[in-house]
PDB file of N, CA and C in Angstrom:
ATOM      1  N   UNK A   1       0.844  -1.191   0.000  1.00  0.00           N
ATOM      2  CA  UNK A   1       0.000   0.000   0.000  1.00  0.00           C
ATOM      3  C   UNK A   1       0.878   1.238   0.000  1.00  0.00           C
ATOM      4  N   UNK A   2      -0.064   1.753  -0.844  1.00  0.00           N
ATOM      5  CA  UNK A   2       1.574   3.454  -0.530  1.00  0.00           C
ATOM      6  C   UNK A   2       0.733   4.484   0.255  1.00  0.00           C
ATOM      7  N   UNK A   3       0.070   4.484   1.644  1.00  0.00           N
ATOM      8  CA  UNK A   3      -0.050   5.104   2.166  1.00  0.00           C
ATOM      9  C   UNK A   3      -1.686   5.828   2.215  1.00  0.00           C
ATOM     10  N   UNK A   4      -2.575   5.169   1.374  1.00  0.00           N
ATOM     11  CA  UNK A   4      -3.786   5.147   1.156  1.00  0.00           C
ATOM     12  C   UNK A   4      -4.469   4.430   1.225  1.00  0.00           C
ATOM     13  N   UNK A   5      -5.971   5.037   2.046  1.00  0.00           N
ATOM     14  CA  UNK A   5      -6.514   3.680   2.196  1.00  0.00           C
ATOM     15  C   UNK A   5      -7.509   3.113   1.150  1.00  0.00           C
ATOM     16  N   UNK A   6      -7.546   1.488   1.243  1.00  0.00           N
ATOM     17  CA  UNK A   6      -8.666   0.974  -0.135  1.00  0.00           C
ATOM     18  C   UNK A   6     -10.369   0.970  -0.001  1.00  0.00           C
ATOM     19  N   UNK A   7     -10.672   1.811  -0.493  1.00  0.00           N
ATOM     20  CA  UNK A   7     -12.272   1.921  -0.017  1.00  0.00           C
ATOM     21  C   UNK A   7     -12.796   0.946  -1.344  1.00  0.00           C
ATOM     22  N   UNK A   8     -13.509  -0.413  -0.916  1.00  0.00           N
ATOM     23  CA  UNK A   8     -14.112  -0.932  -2.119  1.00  0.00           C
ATOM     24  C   UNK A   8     -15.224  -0.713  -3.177  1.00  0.00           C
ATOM     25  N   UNK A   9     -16.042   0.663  -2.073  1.00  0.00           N
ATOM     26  CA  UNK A   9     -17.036   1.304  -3.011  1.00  0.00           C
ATOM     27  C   UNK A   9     -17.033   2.353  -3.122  1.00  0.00           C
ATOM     28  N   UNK A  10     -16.470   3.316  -4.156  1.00  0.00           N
ATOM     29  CA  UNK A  10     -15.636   4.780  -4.325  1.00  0.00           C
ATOM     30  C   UNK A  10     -16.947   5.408  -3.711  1.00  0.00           C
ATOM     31  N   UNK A  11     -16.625   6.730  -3.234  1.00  0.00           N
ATOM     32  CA  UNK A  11     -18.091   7.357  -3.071  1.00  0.00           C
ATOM     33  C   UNK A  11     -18.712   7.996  -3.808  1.00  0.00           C
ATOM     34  N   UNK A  12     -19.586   7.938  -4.524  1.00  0.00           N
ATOM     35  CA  UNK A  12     -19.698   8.507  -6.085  1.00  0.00           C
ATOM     36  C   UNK A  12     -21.346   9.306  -5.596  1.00  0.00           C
ATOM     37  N   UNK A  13     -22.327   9.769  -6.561  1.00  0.00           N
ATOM     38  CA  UNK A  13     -23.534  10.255  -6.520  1.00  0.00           C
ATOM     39  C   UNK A  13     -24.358   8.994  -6.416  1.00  0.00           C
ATOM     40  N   UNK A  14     -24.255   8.029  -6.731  1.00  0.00           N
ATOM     41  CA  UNK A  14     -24.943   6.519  -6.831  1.00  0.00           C
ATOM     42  C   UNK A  14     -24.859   6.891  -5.760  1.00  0.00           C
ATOM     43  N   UNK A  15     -23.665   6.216  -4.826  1.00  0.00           N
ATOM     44  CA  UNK A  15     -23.701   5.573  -3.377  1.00  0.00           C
ATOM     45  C   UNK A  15     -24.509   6.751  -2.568  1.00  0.00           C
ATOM     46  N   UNK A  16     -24.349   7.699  -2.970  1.00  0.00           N
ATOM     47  CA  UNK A  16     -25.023   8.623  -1.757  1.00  0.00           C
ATOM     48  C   UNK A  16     -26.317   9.028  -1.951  1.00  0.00           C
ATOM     49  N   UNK A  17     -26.969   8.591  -3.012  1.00  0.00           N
ATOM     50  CA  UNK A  17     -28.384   8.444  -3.318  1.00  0.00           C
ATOM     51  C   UNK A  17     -28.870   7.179  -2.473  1.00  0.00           C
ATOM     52  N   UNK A  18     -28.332   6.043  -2.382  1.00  0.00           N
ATOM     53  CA  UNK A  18     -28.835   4.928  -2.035  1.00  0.00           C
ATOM     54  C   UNK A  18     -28.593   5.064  -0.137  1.00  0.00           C
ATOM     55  N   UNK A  19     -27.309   5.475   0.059  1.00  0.00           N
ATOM     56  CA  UNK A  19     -27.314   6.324   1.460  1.00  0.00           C
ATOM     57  C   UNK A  19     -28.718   7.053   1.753  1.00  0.00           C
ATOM     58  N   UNK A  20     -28.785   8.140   1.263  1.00  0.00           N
ATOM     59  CA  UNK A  20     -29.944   8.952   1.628  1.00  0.00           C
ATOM     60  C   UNK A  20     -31.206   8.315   1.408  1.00  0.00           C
ATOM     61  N   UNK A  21     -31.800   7.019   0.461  1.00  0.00           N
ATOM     62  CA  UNK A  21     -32.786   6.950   0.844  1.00  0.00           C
ATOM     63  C   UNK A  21     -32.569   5.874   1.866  1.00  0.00           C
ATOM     64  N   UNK A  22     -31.764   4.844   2.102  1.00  0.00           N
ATOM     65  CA  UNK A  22     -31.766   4.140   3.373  1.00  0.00           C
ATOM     66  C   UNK A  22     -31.782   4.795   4.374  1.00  0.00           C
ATOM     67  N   UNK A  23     -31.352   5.874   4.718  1.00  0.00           N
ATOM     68  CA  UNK A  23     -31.862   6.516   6.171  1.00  0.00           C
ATOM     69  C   UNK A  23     -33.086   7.126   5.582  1.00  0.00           C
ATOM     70  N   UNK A  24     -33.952   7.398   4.799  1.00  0.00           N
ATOM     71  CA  UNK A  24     -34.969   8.083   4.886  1.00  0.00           C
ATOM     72  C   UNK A  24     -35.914   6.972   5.609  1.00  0.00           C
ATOM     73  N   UNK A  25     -35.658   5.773   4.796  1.00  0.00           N
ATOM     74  CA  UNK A  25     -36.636   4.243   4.944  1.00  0.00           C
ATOM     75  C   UNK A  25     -36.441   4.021   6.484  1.00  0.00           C
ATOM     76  N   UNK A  26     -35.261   4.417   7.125  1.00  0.00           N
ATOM     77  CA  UNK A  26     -35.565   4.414   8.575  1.00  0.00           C
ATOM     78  C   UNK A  26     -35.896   5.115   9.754  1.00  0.00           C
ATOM     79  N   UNK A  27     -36.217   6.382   8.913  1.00  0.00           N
ATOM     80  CA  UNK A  27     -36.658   7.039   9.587  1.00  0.00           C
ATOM     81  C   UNK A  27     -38.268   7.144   9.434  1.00  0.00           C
ATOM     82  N   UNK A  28     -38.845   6.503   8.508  1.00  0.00           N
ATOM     83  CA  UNK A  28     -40.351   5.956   8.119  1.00  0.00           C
ATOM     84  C   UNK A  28     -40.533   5.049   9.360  1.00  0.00           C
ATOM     85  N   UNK A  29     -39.030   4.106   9.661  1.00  0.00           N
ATOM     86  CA  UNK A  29     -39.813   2.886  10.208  1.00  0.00           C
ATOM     87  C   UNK A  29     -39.882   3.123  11.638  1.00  0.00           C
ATOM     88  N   UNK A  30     -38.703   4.518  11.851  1.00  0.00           N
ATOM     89  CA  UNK A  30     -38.984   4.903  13.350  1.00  0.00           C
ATOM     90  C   UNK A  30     -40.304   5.768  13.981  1.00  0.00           C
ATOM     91  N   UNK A  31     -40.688   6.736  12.951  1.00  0.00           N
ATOM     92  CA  UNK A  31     -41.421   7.319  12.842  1.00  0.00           C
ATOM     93  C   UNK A  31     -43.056   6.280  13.096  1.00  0.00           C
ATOM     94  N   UNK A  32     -43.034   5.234  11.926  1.00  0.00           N
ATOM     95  CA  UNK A  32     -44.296   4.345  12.067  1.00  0.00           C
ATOM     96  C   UNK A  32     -44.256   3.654  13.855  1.00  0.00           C
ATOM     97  N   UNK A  33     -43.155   3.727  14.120  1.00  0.00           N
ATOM     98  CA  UNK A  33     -42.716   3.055  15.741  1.00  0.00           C
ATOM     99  C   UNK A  33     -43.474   3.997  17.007  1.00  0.00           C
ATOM    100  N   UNK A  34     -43.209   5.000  16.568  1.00  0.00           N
ATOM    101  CA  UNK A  34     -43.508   6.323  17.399  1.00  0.00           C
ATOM    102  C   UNK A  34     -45.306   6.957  17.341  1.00  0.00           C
ATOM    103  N   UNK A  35     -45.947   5.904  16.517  1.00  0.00           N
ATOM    104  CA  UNK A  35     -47.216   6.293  16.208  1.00  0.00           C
ATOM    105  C   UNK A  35     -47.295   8.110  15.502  1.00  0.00           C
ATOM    106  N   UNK A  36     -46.657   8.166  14.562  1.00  0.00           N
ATOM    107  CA  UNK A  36     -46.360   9.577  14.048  1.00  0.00           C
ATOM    108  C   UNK A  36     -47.493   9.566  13.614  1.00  0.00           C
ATOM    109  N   UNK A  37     -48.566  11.015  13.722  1.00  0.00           N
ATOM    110  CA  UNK A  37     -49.728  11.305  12.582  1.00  0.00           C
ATOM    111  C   UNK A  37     -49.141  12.622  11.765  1.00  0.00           C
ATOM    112  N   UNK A  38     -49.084  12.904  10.818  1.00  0.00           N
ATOM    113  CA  UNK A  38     -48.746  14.251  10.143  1.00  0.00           C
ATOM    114  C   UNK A  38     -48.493  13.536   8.624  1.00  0.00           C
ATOM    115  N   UNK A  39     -48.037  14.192   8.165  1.00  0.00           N
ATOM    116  CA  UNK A  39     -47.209  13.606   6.635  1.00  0.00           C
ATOM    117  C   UNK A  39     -45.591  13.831   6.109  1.00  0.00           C
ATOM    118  N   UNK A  40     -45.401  13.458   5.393  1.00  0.00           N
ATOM    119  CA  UNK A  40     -43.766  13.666   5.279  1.00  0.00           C
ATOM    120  C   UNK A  40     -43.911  14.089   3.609  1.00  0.00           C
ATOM    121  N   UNK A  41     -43.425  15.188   3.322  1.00  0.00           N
ATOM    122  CA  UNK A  41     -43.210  15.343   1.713  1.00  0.00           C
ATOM    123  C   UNK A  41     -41.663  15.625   1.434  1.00  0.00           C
ATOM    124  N   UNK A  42     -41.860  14.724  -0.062  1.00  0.00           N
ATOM    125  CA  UNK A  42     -40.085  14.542  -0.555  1.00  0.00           C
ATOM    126  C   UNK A  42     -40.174  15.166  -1.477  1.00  0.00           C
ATOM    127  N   UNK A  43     -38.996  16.237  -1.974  1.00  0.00           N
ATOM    128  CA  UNK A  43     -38.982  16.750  -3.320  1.00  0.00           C
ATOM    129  C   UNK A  43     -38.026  16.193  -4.135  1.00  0.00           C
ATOM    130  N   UNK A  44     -38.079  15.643  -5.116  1.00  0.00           N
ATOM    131  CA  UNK A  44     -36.951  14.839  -5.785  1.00  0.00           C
ATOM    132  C   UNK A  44     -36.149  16.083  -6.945  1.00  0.00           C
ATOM    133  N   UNK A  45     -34.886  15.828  -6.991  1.00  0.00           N
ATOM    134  CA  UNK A  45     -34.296  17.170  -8.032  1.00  0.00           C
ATOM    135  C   UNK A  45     -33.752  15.979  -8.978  1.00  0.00           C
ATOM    136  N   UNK A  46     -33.722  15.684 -10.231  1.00  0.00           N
ATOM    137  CA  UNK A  46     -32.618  15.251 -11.122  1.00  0.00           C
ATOM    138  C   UNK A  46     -33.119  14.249 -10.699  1.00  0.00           C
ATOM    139  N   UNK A  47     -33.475  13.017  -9.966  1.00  0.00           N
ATOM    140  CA  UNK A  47     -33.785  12.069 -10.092  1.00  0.00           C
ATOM    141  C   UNK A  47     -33.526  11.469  -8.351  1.00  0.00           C
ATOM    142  N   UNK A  48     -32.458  12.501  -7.794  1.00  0.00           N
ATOM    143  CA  UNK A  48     -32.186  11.891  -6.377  1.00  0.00           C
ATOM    144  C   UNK A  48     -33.335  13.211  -5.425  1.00  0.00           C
ATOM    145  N   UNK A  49     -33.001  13.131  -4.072  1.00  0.00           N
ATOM    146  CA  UNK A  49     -33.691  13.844  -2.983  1.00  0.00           C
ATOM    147  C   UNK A  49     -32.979  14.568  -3.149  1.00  0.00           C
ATOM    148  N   UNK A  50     -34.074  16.082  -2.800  1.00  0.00           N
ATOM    149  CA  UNK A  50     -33.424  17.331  -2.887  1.00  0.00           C
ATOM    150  C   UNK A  50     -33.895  17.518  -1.319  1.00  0.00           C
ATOM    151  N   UNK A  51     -35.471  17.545  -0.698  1.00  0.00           N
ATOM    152  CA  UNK A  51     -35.507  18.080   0.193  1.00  0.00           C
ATOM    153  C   UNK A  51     -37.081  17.474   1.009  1.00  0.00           C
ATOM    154  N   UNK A  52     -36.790  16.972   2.320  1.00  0.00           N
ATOM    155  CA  UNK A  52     -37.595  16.786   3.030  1.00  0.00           C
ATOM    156  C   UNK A  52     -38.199  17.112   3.925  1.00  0.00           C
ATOM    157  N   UNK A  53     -39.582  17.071   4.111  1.00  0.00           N
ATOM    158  CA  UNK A  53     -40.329  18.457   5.276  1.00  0.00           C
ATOM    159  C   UNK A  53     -41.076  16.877   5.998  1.00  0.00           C
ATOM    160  N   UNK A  54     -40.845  17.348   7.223  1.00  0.00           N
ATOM    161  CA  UNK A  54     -42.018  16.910   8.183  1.00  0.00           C
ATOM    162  C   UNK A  54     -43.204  17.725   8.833  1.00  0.00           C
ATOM    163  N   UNK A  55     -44.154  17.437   8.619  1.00  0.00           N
ATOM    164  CA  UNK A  55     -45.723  18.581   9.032  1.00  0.00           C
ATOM    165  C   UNK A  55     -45.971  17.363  10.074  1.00  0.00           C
ATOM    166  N   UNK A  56     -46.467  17.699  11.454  1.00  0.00           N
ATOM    167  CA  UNK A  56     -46.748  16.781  12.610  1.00  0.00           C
ATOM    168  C   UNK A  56     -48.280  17.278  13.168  1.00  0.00           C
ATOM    169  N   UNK A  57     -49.093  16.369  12.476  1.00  0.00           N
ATOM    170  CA  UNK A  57     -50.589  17.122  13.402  1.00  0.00           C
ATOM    171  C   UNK A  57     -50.563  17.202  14.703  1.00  0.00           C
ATOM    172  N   UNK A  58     -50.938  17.643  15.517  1.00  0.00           N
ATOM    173  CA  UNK A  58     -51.279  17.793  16.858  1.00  0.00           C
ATOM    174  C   UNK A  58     -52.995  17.626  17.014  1.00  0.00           C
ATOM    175  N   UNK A  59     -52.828  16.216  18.009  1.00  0.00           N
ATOM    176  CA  UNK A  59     -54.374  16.032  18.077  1.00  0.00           C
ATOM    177  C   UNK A  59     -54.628  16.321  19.547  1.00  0.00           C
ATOM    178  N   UNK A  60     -55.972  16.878  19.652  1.00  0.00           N
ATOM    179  CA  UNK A  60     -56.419  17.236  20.650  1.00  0.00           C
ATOM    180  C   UNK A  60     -57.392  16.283  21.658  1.00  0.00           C
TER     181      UNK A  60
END
């Protein structure tokens, strides 16, 4: 080795698309855990996530 380390999956726009939606998918499943009522909207840019909002009803 000359002093670098070997990462076997470069980090490219792929990998960090598939990153970001695996934590999104767990944060669905924590959220479904937590009895969440509200909605979650995703805006997709180019084909990956650009930006996510959580709205949380408050029930009375």
């Amino acid at each position: 080795m000359n002093g670098q380390l070997k990462n076997p999956e470069p980090y490219n726009s792929k990998n960090q698309k598939h990153e970001k939606i695996a934590r999104l998918l767990e944060v669905f499943r924590l959220l479904t855990e937590e009895k969440f009522t509200g909605y979650i909207k995703v805006n997709f840019s180019q084909g990956g996530i650009g930006r996510i909002e959580k709205f949380e009803e408050i029930m009375k």
